[in-house]
N, C-alpha and C. Protein backbone atom coordinates (compact mmCIF):
# COMPACT_ATOMS: atom_id res chain seq x y z
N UNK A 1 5.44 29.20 -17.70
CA UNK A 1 6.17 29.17 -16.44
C UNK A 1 5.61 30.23 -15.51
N UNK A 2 5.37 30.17 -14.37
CA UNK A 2 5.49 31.24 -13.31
C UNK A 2 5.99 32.20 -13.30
N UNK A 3 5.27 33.09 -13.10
CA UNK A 3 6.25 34.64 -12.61
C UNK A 3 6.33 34.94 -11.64
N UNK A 4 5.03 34.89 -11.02
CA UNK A 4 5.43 35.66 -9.58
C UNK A 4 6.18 34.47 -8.48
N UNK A 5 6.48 35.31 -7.38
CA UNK A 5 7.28 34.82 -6.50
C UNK A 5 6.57 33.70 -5.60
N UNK A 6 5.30 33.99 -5.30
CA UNK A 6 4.67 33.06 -5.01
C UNK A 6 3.87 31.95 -5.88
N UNK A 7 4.18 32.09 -7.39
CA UNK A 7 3.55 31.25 -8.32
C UNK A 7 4.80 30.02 -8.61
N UNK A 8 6.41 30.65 -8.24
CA UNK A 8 7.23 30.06 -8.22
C UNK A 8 7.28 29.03 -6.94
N UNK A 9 7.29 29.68 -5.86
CA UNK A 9 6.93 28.76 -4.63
C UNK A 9 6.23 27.63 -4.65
N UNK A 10 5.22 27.72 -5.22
CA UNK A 10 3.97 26.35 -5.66
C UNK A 10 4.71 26.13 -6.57
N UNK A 11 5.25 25.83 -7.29
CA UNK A 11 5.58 24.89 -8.22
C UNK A 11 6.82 24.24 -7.34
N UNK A 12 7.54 25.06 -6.52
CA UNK A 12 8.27 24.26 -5.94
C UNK A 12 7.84 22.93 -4.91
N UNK A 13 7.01 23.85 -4.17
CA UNK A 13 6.20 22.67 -3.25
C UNK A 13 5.37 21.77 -3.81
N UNK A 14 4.77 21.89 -5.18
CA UNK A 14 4.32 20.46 -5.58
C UNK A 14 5.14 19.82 -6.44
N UNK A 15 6.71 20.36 -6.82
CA UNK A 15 6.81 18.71 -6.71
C UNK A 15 7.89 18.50 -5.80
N UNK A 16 8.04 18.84 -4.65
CA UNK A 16 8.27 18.23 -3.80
C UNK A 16 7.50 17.13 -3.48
N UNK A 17 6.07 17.78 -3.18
CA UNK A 17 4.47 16.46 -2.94
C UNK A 17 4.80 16.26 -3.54
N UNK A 18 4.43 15.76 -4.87
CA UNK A 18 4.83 15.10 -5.81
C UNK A 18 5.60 13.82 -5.93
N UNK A 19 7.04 14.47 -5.79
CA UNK A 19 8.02 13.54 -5.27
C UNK A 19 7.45 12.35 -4.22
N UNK A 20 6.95 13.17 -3.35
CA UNK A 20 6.88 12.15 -2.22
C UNK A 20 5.76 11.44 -2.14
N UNK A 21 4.65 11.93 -2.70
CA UNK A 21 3.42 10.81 -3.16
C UNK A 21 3.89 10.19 -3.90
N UNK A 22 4.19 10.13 -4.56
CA UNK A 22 5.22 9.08 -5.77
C UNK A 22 5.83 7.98 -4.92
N UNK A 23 6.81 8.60 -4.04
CA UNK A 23 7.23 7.47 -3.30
C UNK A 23 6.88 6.33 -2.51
N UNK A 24 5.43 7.40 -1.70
CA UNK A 24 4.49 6.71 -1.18
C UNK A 24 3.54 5.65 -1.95
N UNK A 25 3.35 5.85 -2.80
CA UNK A 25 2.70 5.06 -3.66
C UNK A 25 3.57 3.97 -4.24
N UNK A 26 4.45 4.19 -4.58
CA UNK A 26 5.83 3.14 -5.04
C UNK A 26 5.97 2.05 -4.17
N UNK A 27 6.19 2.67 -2.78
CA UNK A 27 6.41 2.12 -1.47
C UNK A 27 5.23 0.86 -0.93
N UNK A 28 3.76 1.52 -1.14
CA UNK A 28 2.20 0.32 -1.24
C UNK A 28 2.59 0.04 -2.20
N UNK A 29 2.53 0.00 -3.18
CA UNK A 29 2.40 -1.65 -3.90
C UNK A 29 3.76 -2.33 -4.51
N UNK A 30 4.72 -1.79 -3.65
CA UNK A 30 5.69 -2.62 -3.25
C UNK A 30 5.40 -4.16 -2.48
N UNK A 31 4.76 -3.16 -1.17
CA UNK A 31 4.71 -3.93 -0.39
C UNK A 31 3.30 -5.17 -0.70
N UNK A 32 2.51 -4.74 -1.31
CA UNK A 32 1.73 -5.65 -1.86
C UNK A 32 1.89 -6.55 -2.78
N UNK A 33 3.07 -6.07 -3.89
CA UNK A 33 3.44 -7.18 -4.58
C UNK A 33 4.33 -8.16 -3.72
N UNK A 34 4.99 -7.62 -2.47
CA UNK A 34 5.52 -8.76 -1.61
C UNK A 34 4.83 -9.79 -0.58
N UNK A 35 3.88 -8.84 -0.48
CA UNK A 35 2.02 -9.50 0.23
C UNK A 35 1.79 -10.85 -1.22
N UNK A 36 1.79 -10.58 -2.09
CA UNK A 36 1.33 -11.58 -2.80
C UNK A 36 2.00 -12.66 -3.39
N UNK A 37 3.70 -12.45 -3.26
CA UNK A 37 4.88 -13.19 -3.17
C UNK A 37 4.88 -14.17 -2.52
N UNK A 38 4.76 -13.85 -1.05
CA UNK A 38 4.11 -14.91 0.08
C UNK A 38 3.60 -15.32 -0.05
N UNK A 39 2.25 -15.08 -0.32
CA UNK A 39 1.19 -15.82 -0.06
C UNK A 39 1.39 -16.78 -1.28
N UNK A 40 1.77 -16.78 -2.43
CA UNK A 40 2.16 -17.58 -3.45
C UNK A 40 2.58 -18.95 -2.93
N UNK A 41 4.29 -18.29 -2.05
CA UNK A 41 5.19 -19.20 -2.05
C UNK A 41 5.52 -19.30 -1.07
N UNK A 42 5.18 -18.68 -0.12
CA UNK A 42 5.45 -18.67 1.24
C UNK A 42 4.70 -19.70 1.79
N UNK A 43 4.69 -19.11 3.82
CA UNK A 43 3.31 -20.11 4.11
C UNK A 43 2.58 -18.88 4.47
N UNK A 44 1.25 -19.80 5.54
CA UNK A 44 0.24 -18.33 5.42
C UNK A 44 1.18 -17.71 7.18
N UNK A 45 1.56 -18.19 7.85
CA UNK A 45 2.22 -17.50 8.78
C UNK A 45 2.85 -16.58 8.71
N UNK A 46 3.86 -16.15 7.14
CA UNK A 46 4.94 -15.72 6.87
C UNK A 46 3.78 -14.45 5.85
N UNK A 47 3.16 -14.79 5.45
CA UNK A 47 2.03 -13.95 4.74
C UNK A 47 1.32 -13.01 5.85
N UNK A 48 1.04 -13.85 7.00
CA UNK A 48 0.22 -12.64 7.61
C UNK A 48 1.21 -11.84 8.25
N UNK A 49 2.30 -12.12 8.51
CA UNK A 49 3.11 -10.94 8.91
C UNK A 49 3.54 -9.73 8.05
N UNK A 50 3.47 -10.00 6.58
CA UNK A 50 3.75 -9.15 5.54
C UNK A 50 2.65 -8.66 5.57
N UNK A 51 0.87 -9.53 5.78
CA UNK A 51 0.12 -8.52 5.67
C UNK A 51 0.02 -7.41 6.84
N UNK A 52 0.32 -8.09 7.91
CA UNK A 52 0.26 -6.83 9.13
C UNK A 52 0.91 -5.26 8.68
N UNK A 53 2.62 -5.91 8.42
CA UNK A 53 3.16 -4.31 7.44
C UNK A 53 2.83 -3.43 6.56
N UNK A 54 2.06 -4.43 5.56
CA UNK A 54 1.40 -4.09 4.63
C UNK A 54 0.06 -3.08 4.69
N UNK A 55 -0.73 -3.38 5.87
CA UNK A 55 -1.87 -2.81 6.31
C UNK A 55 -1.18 -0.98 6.87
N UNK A 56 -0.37 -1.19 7.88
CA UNK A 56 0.36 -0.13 8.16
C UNK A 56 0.66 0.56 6.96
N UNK A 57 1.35 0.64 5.90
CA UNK A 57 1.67 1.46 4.78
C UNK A 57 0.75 1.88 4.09
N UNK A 58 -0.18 1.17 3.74
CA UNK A 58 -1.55 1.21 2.90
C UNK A 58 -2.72 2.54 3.46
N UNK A 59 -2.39 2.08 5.28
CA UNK A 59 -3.37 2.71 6.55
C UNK A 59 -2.85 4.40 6.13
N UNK A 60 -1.05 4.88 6.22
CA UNK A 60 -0.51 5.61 6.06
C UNK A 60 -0.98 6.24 5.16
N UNK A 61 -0.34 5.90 3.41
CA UNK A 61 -0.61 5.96 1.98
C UNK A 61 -2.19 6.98 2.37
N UNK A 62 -3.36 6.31 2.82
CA UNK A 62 -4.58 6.78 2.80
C UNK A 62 -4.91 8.14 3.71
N UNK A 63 -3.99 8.17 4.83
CA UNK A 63 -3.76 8.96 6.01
C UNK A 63 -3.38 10.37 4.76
N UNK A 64 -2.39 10.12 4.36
CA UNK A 64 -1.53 11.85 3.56
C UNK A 64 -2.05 12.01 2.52
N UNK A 65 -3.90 10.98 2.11
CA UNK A 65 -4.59 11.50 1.07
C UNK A 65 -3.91 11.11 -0.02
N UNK A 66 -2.83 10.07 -0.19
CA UNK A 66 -2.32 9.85 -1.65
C UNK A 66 -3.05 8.65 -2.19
N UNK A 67 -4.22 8.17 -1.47
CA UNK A 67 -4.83 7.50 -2.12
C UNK A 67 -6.59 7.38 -1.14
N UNK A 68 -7.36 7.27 -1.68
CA UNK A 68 -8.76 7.36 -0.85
C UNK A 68 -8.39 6.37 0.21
N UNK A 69 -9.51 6.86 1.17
CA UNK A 69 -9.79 6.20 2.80
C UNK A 69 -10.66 4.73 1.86
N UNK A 70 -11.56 4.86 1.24
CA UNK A 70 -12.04 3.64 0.66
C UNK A 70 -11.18 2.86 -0.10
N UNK A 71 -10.36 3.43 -0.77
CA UNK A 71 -9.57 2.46 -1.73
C UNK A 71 -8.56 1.54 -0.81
N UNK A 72 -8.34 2.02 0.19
CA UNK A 72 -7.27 1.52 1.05
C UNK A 72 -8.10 0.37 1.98
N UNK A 73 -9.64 0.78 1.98
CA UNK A 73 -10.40 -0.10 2.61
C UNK A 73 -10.18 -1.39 2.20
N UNK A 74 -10.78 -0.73 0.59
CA UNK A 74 -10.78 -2.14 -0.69
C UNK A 74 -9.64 -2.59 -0.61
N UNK A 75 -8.40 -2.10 -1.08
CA UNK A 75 -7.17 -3.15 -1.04
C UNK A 75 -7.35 -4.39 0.45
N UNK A 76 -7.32 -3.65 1.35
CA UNK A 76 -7.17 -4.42 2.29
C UNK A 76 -7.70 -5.37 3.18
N UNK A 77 -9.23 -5.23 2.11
CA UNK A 77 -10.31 -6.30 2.25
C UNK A 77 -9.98 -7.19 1.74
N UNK A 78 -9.57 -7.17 0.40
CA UNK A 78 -9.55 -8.14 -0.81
C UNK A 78 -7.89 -8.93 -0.22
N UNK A 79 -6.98 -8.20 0.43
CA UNK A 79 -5.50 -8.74 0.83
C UNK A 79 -6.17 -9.81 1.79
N UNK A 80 -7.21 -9.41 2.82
CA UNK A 80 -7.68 -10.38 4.25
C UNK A 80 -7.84 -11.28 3.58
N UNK A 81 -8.88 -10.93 2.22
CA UNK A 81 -9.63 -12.57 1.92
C UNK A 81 -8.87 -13.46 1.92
N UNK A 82 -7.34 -13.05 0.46
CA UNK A 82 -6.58 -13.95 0.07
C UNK A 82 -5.91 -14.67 0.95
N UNK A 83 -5.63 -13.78 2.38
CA UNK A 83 -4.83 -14.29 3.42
C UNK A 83 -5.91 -15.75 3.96
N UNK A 84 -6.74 -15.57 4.59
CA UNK A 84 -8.03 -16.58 4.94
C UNK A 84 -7.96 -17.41 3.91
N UNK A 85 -8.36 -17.24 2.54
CA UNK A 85 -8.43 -18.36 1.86
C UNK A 85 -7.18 -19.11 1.73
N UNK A 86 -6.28 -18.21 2.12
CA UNK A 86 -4.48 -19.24 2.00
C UNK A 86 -4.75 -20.13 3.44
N UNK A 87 -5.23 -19.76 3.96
CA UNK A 87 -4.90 -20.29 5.61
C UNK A 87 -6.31 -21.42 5.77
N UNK A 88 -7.38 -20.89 4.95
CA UNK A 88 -8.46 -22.62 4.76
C UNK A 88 -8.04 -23.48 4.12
N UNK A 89 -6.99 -23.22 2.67
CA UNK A 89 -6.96 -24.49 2.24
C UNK A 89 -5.88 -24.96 2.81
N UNK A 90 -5.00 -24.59 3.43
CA UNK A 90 -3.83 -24.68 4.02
C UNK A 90 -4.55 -26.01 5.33
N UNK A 91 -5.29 -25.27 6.08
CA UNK A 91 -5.91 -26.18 7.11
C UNK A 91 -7.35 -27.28 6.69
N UNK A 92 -7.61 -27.16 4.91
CA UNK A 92 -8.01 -28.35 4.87
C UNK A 92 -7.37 -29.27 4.06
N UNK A 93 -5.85 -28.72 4.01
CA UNK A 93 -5.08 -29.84 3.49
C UNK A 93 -4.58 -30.79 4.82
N UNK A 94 -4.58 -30.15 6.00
CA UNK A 94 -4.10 -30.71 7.21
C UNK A 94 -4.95 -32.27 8.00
């Protein structure tokens, strides 16, 4: 355990962070497992609006460093595709 007064302080403030990267992270792939809910069972209209939110949280998530600027790239490359490929076969079922 900590002794000093400022060794106590840091332990307080990380897990505060802690706490709240946690949440943040809880919070993305929340919202991605609801990104992929849609696109399941939804249509792709109702999908790209979850992905729009989705991009925002993810954009965030990467912003406070709780997850890389690239990884957030990758998620949200691989979310576009699925969205596009929902919305081609969608329009070559039409």
């Amino acid at each position: 355990m900590a002794h000093s007064r400022t060794a106590r302080k840091r332990v307080r403030q990380n897990l505060k962070a802690r706490a709240l990267n946690r949440w943040r992270l809880t919070t993305m792939r929340t919202a991605i497992k609801d990104f992929n809910e849609a696109l399941l069972h939804g249509t792709a209209d109702s999908a790209k609006e979850i992905f729009r939110k989705c991009v925002k949280i993810i954009d965030r998530t990467a912003q406070k460093g709780v997850i890389h600027k690239n990884q957030a790239a990758r998620r949200k490359s691989r979310m576009n595709a699925k969205l596009k490929a929902k919305a081609t076969a969608k329009a070559g079922k039409a």
